[in-house]
Protein backbone atom coordinates (compact mmCIF):
# COMPACT_ATOMS: atom_id res chain seq x y z
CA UNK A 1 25.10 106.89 -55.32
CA UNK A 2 22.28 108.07 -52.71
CA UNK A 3 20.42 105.92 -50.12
CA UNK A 4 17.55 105.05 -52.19
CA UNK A 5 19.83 103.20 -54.87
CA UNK A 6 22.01 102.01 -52.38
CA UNK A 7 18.90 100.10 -50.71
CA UNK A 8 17.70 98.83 -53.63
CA UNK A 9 20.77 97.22 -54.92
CA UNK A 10 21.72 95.86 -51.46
CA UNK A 11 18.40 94.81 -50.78
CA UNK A 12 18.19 92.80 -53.88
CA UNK A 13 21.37 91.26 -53.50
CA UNK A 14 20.39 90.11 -49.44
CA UNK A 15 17.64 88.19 -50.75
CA UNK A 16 20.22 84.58 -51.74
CA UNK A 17 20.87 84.83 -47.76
CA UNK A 18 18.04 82.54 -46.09
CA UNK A 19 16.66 83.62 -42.92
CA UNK A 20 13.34 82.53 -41.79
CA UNK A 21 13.35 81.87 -38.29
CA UNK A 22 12.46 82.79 -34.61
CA UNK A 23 14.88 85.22 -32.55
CA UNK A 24 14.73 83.12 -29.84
CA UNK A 25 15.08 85.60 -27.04
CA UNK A 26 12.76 87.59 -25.20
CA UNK A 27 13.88 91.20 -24.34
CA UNK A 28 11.41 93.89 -23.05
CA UNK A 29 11.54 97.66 -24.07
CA UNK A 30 12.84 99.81 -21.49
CA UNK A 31 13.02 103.63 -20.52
CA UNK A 32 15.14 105.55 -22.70
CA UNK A 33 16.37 102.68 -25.70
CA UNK A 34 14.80 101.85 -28.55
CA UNK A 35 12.46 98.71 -29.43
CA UNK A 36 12.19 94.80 -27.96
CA UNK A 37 12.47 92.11 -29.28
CA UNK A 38 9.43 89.70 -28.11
CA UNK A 39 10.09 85.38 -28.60
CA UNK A 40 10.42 86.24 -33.00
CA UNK A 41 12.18 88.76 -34.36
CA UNK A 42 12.77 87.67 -38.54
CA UNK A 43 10.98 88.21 -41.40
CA UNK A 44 7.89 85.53 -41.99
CA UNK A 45 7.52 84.53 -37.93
CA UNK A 46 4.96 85.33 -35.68
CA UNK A 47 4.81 86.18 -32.53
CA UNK A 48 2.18 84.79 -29.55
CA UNK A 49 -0.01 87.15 -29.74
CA UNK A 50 -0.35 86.43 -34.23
CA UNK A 51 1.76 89.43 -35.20
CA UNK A 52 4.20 89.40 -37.89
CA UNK A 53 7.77 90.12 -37.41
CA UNK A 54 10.00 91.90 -40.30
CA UNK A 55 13.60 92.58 -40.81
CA UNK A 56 15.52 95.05 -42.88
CA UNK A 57 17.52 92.34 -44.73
CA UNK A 58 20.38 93.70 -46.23
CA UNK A 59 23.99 93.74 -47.32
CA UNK A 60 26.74 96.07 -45.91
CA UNK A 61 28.16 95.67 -49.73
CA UNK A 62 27.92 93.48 -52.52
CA UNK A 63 31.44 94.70 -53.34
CA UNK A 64 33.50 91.27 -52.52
CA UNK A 65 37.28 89.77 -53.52
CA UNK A 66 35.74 86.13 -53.71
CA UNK A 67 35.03 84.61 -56.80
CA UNK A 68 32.71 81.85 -55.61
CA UNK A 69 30.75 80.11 -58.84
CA UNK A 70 27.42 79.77 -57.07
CA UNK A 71 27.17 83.73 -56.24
CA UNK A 72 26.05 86.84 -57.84
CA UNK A 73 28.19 88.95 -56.34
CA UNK A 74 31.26 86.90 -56.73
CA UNK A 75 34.50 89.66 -58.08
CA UNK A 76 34.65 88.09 -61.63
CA UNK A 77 30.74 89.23 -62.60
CA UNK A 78 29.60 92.59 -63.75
CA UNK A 79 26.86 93.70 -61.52
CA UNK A 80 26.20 97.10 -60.01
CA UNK A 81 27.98 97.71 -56.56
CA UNK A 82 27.45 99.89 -53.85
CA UNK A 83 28.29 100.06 -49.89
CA UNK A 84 26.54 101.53 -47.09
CA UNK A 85 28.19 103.69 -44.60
CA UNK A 86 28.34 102.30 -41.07
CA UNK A 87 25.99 105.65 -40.40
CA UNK A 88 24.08 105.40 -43.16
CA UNK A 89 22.86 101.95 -42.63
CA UNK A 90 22.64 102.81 -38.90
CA UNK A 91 20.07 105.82 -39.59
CA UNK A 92 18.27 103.78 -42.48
CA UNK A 93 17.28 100.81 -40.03
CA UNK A 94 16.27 103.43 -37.40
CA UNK A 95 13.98 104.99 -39.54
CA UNK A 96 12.37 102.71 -40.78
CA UNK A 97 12.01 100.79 -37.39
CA UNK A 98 10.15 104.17 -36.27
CA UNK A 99 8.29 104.17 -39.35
CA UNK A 100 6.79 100.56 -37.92
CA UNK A 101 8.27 98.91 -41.19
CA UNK A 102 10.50 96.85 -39.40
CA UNK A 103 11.25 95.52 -36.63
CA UNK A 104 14.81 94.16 -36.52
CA UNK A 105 18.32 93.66 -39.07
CA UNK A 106 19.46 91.11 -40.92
CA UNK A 107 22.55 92.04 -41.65
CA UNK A 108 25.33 89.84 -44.59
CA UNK A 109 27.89 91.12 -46.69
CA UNK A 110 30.06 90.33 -49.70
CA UNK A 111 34.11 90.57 -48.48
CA UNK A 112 35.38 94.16 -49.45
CA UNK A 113 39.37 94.11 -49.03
CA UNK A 114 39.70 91.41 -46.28
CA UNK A 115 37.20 89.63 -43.80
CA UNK A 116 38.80 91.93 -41.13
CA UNK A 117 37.58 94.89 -42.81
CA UNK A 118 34.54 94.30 -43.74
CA UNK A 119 33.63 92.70 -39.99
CA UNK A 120 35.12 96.27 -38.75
CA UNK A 121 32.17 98.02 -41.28
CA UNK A 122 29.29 95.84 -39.76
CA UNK A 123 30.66 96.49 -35.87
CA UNK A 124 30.99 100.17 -36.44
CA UNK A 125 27.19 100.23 -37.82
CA UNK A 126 25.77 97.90 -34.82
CA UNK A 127 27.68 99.64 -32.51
CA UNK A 128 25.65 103.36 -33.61
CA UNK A 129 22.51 100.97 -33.70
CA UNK A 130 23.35 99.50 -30.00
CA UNK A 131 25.17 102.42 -28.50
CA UNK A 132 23.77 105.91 -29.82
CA UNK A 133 20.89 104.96 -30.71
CA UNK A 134 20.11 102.44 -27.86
CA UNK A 135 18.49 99.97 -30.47
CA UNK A 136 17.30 96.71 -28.64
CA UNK A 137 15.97 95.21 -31.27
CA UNK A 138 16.40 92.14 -33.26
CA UNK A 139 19.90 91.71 -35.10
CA UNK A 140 20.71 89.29 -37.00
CA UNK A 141 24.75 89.15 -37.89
CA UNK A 142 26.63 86.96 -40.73
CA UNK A 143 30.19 86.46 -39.32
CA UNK A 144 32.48 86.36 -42.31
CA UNK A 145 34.98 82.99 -42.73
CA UNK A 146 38.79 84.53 -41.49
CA UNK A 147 37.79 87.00 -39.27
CA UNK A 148 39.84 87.64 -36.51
CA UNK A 149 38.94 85.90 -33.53
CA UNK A 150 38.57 89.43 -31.39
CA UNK A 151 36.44 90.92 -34.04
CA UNK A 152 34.49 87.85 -33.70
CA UNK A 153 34.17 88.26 -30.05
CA UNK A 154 32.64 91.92 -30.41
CA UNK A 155 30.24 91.11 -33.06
CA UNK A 156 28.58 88.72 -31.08
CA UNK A 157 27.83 91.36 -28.39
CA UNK A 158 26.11 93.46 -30.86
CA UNK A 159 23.95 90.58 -32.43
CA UNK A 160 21.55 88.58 -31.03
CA UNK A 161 22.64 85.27 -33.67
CA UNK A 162 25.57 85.36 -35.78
CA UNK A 163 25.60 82.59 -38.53
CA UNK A 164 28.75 81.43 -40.97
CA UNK A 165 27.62 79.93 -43.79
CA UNK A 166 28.93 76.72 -44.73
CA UNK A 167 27.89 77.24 -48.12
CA UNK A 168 28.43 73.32 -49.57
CA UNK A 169 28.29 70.39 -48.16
CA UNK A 170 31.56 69.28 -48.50
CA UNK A 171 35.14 69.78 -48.37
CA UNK A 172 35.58 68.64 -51.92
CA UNK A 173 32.64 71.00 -52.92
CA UNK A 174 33.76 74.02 -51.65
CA UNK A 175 37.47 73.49 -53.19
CA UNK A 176 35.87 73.47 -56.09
CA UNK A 177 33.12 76.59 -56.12
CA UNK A 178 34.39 77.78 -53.63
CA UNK A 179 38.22 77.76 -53.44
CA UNK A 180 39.07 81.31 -51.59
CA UNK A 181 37.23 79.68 -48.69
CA UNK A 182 38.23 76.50 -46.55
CA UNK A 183 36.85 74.66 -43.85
CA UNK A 184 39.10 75.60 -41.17
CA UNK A 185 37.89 79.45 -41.89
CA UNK A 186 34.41 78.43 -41.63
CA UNK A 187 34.34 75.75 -38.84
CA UNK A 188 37.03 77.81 -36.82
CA UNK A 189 34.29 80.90 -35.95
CA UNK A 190 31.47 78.40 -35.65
CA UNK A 191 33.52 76.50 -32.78
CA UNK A 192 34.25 80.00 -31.05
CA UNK A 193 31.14 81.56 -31.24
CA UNK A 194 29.76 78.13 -29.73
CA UNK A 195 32.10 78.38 -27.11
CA UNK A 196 31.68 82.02 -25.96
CA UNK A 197 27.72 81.34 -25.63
CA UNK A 198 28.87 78.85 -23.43
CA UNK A 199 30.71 80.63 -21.51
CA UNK A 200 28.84 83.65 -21.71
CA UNK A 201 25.73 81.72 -20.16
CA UNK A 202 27.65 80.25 -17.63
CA UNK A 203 29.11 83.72 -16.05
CA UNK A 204 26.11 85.41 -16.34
CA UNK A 205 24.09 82.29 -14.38
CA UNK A 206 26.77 82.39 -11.93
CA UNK A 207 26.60 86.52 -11.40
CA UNK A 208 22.77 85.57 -10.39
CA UNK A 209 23.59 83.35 -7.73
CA UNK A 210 24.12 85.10 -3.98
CA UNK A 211 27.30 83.09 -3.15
CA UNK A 212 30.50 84.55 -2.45
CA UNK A 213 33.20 83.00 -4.50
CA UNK A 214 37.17 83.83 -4.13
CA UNK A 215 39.18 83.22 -6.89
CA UNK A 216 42.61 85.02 -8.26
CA UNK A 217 40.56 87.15 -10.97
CA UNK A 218 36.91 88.57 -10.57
CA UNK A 219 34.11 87.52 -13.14
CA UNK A 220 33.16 90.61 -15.07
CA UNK A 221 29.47 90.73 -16.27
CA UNK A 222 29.65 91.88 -19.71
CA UNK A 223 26.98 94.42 -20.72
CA UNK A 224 25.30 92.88 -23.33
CA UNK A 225 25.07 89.24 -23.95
CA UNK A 226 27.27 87.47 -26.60
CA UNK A 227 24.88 86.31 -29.14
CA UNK A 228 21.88 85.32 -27.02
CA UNK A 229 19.50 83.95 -30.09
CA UNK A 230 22.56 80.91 -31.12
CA UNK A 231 24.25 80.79 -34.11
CA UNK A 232 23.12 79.15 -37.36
CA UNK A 233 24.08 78.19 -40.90
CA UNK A 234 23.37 77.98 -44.80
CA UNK A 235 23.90 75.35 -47.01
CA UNK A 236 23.14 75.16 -50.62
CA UNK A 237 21.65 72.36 -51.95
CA UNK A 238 21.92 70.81 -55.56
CA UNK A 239 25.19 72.89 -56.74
CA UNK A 240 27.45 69.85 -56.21
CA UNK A 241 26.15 65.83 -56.46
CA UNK A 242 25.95 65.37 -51.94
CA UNK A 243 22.64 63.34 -51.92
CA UNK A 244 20.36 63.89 -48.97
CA UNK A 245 21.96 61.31 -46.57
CA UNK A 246 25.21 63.12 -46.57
CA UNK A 247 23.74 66.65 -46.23
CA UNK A 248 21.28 65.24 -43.25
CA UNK A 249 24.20 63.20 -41.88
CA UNK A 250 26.07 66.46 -42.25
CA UNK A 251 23.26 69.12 -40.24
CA UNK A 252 22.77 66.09 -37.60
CA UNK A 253 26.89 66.78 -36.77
CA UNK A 254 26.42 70.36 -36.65
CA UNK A 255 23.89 70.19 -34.20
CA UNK A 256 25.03 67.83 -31.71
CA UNK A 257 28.79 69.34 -32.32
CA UNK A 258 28.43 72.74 -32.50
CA UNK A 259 24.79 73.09 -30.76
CA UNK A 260 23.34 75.31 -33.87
CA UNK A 261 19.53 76.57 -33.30
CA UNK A 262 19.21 76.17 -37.33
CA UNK A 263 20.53 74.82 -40.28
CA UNK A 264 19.43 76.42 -43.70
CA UNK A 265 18.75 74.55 -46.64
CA UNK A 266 18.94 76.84 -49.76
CA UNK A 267 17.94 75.11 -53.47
CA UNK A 268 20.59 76.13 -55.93
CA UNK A 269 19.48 79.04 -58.51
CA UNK A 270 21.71 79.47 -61.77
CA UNK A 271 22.49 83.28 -61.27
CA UNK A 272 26.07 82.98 -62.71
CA UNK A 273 27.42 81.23 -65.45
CA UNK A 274 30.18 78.94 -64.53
CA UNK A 275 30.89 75.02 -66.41
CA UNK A 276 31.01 74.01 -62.51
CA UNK A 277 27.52 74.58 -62.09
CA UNK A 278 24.30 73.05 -63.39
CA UNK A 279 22.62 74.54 -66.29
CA UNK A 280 19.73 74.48 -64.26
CA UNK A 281 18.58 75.01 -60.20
CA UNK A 282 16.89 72.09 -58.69
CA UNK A 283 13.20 71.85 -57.36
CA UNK A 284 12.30 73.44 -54.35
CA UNK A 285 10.81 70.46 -53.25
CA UNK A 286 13.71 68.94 -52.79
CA UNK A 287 14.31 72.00 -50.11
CA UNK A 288 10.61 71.36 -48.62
CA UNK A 289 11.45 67.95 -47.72
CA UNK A 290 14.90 68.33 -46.08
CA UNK A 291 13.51 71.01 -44.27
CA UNK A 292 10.89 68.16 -43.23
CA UNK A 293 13.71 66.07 -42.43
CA UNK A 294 15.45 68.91 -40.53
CA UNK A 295 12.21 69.66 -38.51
CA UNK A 296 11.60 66.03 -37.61
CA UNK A 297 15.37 65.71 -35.88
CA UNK A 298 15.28 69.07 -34.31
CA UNK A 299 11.54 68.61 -32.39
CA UNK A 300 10.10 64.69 -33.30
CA UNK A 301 13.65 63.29 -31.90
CA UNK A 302 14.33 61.86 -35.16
CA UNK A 303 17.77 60.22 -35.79
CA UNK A 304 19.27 61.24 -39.32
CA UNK A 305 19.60 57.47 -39.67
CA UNK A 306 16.07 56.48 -39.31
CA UNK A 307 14.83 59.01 -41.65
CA UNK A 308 17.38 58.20 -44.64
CA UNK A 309 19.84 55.42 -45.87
CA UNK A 310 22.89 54.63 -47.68
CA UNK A 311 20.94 52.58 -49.83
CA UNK A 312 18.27 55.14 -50.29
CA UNK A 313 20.36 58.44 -50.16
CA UNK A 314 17.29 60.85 -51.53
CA UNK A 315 14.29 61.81 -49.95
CA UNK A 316 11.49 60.42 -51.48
CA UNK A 317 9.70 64.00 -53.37
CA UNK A 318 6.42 62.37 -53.17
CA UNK A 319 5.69 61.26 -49.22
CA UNK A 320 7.03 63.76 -46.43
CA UNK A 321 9.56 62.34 -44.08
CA UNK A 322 7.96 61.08 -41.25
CA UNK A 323 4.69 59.14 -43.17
CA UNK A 324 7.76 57.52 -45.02
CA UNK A 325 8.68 56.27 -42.10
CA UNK A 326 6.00 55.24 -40.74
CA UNK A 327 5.13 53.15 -43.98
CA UNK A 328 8.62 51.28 -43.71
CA UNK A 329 7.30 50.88 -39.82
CA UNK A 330 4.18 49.41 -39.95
CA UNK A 331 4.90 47.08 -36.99
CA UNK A 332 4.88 49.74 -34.98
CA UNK A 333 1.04 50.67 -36.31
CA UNK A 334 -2.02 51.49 -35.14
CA UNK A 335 -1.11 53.60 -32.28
CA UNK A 336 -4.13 53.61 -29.38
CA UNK A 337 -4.51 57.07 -28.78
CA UNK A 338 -6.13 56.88 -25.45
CA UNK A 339 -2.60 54.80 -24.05
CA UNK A 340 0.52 56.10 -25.91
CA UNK A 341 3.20 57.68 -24.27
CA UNK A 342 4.40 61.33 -25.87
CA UNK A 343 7.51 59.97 -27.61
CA UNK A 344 4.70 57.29 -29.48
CA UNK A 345 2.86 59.90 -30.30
CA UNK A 346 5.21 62.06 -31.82
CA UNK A 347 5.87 58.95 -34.12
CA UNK A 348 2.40 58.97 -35.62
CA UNK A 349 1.54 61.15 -38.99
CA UNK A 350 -0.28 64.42 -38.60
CA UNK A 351 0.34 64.53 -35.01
CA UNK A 352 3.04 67.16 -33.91
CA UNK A 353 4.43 68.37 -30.28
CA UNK A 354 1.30 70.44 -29.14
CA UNK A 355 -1.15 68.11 -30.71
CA UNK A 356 0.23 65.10 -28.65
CA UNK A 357 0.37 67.14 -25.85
CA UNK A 358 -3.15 68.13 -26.01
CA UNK A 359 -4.31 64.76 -26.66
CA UNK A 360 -2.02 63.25 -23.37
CA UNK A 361 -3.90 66.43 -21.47
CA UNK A 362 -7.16 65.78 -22.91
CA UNK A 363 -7.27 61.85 -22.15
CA UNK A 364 -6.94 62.43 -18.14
CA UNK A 365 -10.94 63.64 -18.55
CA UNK A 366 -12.40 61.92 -21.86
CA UNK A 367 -12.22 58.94 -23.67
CA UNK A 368 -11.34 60.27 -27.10
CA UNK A 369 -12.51 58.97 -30.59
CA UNK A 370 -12.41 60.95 -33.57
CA UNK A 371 -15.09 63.33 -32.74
CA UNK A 372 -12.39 64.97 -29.60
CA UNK A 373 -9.44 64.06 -31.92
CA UNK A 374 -10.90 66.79 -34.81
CA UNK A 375 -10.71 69.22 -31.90
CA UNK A 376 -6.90 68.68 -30.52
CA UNK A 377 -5.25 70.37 -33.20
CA UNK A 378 -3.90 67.42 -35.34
CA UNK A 379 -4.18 66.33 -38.97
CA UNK A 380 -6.81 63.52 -38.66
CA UNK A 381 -6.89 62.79 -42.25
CA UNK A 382 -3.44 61.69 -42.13
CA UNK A 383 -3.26 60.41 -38.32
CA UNK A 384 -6.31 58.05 -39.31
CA UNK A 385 -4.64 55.42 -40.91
CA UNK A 386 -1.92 54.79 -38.36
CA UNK A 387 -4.18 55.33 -34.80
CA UNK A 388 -7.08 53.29 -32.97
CA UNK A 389 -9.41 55.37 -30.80
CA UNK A 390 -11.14 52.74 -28.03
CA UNK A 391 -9.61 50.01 -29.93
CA UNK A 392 -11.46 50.73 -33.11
CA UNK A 393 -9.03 51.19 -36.43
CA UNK A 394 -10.19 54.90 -37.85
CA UNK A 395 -8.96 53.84 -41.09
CA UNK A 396 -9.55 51.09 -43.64
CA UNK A 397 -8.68 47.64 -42.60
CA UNK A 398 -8.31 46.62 -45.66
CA UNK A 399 -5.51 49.07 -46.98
CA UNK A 400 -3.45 48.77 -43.97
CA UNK A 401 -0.86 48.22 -46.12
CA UNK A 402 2.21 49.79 -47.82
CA UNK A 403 1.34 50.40 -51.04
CA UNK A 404 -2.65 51.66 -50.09
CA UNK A 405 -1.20 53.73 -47.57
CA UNK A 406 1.60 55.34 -49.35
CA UNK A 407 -1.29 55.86 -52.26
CA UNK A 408 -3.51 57.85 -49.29
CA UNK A 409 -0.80 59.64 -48.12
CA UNK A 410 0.78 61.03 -51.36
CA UNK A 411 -2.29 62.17 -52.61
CA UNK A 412 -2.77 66.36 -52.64
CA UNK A 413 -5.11 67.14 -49.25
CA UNK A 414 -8.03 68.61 -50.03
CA UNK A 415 -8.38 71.51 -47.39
CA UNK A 416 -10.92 73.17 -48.86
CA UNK A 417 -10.54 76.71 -50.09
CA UNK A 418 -10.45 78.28 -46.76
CA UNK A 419 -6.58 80.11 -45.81
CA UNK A 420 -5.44 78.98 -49.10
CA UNK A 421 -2.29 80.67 -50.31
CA UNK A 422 -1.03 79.00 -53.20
CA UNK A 423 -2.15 81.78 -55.62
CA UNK A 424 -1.23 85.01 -53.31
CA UNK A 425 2.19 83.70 -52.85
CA UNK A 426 5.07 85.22 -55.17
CA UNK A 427 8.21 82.49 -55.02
CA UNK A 428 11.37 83.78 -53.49
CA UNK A 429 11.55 86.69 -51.09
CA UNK A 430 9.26 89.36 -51.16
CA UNK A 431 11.40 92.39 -52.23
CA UNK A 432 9.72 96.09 -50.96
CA UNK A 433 11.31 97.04 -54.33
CA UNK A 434 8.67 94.59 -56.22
CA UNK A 435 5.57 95.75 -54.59
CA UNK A 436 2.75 96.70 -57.55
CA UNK A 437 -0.60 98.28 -56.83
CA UNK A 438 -3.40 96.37 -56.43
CA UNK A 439 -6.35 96.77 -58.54
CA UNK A 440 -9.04 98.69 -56.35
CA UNK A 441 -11.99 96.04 -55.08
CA UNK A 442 -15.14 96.79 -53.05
CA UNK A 443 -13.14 95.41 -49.84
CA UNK A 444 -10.09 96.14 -50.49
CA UNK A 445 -8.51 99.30 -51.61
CA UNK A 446 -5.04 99.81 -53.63
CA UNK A 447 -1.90 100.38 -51.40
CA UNK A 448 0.38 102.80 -52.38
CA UNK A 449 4.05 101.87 -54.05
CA UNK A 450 5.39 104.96 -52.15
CA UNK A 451 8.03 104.76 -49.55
CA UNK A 452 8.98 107.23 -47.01
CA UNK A 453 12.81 107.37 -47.13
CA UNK A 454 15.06 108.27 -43.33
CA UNK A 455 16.60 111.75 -44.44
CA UNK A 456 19.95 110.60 -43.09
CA UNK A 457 21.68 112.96 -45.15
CA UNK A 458 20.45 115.82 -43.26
CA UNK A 459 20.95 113.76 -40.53
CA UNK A 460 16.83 113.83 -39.02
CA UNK A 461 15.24 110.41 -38.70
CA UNK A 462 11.94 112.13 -38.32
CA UNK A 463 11.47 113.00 -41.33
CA UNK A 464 11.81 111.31 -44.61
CA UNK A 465 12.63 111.43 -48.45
CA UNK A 466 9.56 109.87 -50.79
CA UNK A 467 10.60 107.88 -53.45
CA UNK A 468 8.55 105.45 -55.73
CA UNK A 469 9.14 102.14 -55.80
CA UNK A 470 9.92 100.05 -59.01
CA UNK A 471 7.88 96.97 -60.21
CA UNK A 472 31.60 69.19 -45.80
CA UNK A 473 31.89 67.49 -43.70
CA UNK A 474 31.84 68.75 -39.69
């Protein structure tokens, strides 16, 4: 099988794997290596300055001894297979990074003969990537569940986040979809890759002191920093019956347990048949509002348990997370702008982190009323009903209550037509197998569905082969 069918098939099969977030590190080029990596280094972030950030997302192989009902490339179905070559996947993600197509690796895999070996594969490709090539930029890892913990260990200094999927959401879940994995072989790696960023962090902050210490062994500064970016994790969400409180409950553990920089919420897609499974995958809002949810604990200083309840175990699909709260919080409403602290701020609809921060900095000079408010960066039309500016209500006194508010507040925003995306936007991941011309417009010319191919066969990254491209409990 060459490269070109190898990419397309591994590609393809990357694209169940969600990662959308920010690298969170900040590493510089320098003389002689390879690339940065600059505050966002995944496919649909941004850095500072408004650029966009790709990754080669990928599988080392979709070959894998598992037979897990929720996945496509689970032993018992019949789909094509292929595996890269630690060198092959090496040069591939090297040319294209010098082709400006990418600008970091997400790299997964299915489980070909034992986690072991197929953790030895990925090391032996990130170590070409890190070592010959002196490739500093972004690299994303998935650890496999019952890997060794020394494999483990050297993984992390090749990646800048590693992530184990906990796949369900329970113990009782995954014995049943799941049953070659267990949570000891998932929660094992995700307690030891927590602890060597620990410890990690703590040598190298101690190596940067000027203080002599004696002590029986020296402290060894390791090279390269054992996954600097955090770790993270997948769930998916509507294979088995958890209900939102649980799988909140659940990603509320995992961060104050295991200190994860991101939990992923993935909506379950029938791509294998299986009598386990649902006939059919679940709406993707459900996803968008536990993501909500997610958002609102990791940077509002939500509690799970003030966002959902035993007695109310589902988000509700119609009012985001936070204006639901608000609505069962009324007593805490209207909010006086001009006299709030942060942390009331951060309670009120529409306003996020840098718009409360703005309107705390803004305050010192101005009184503000809705005229300055339009200008601070928050959503007025929903922050209206739930603020006073000067002591005036913005809203309508009369439907300061529940039911008017909730009516306000689940209705569609009108935004106009300007940045509007809902009609460019193909579902799913964007596959650079999928890409079809364009028809030709007076501003806007077709692209081409050609792709410039690393010759890695030959063994020169500077020049390429053209090929077209086809239409549980913690």
């Amino acid at each position: 099988m060459d490269i070109a069918t190898k990419l397309e098939v591994l590609a393809d099969a990357a694209k169940y794997d969600v990662a959308c977030t920010s690298s969170g590190i900040n590493r510089h080029a320098k003389a002689g290596e390879l690339g940065n990596t600059i505050d966002a280094g995944i496919c649909h972030s941004f850095t500072p300055d408004g650029r966009c950030i790709t990754l080669l997302k990928v599988l080392m192989t979709n070959v894998c001894i598992y037979n897990c009902a929720y996945c496509v490339n689970r032993v018992e179905n019949e789909v094509r297979r292929a595996l890269f070559k630690p060198r092959e996947l090496a040069d591939l993600t090297v040319g294209f990074y010098r082709r400006n197509y990418i600008e970091g690796l997400f790299l997964s895999s299915g489980v070909i003969k034992s986690p072991d070996y197929t953790t030895e594969l990925m090391i032996e490709a990130l170590s070409i990537l890190r070592n010959e090539y002196k490739f500093r930029g972004y690299i994303h890892a998935k650890a496999v569940p019952g890997t060794s913990p020394e494999l483990i260990e050297e993984l992390g200094h090749l990646a800048d986040r590693l992530s184990v999927n906990m796949e369900l959401p329970s113990r009782k879940s995954l014995a049943l979809l799941a049953p070659d994995k267990s949570k000891q072989n998932i929660v094992t790696p995700m307690r030891q890759i927590k602890g060597s960023i620990a410890e990690d962090r703590d040598t190298r902050a101690l190596m940067r002191k000027n203080t002599t210490y004696y002590a029986q062994a020296p402290i060894v500064r390791k090279t390269r920093a054992f996954a600097p970016a955090g770790q993270s994790t997948q769930m998916i969400i509507g294979a088995t019956p958890e209900s939102d409180f649980q799988i909140l409950n659940l990603a509320s553990a995992l961060y104050r347990t295991l200190s994860l920089k991101r939990v992923f919420f993935s909506a379950y897609l029938p791509v294998s048949t299986d009598k386990r499974l649902p006939e059919s995958g679940v709406q993707l809002n459900r996803e968008h509002r536990l993501y909500q949810a997610d958002w609102l604990m990791r940077f509002y200083k939500f509690d799970a348990a003030e966002l959902i309840d035993e007695a109310h175990p589902f988000l509700d699909p119609q009012l985001d997370p936070k204006a639901n709260w608000a609505l069962n919080h009324l007593e805490c409403f209207p909010v006086e702008v001009n006299t709030a602290n942060l942390e009331t701020l951060l309670r009120v609809p529409g306003i996020g982190p840098r718009g409360a921060r703005n309107i705390i900095r803004a305050r010192r000079a101005t009184c503000l009323r809705e005229t300055e408010l339009r200008k601070l960066g928050i959503a007025f039309k929903r922050a209206r009903y739930f603020i006073t500016c000067a002591g005036k209500y913005q809203g309508c006194s009369a439907e300061f209550n529940p039911r008017a508010l909730r009516t306000k507040l689940a209705a569609p925003i009108n935004g106009g037509k300007h940045g509007s995306r809902s009609a460019k936007v193909t579902p799913g991941q964007m596959s650079i197998f999928d890409l079809q011309p364009q028809a030709k417009t007076e501003t806007q010319p077709a692209f081409s569905t050609r792709l410039n191919l690393p010759n890695v066969q030959s063994g020169n990254i500077g020049t390429g082969a053209v090929f077209p491209l086809p239409g549980w409990t913690a």
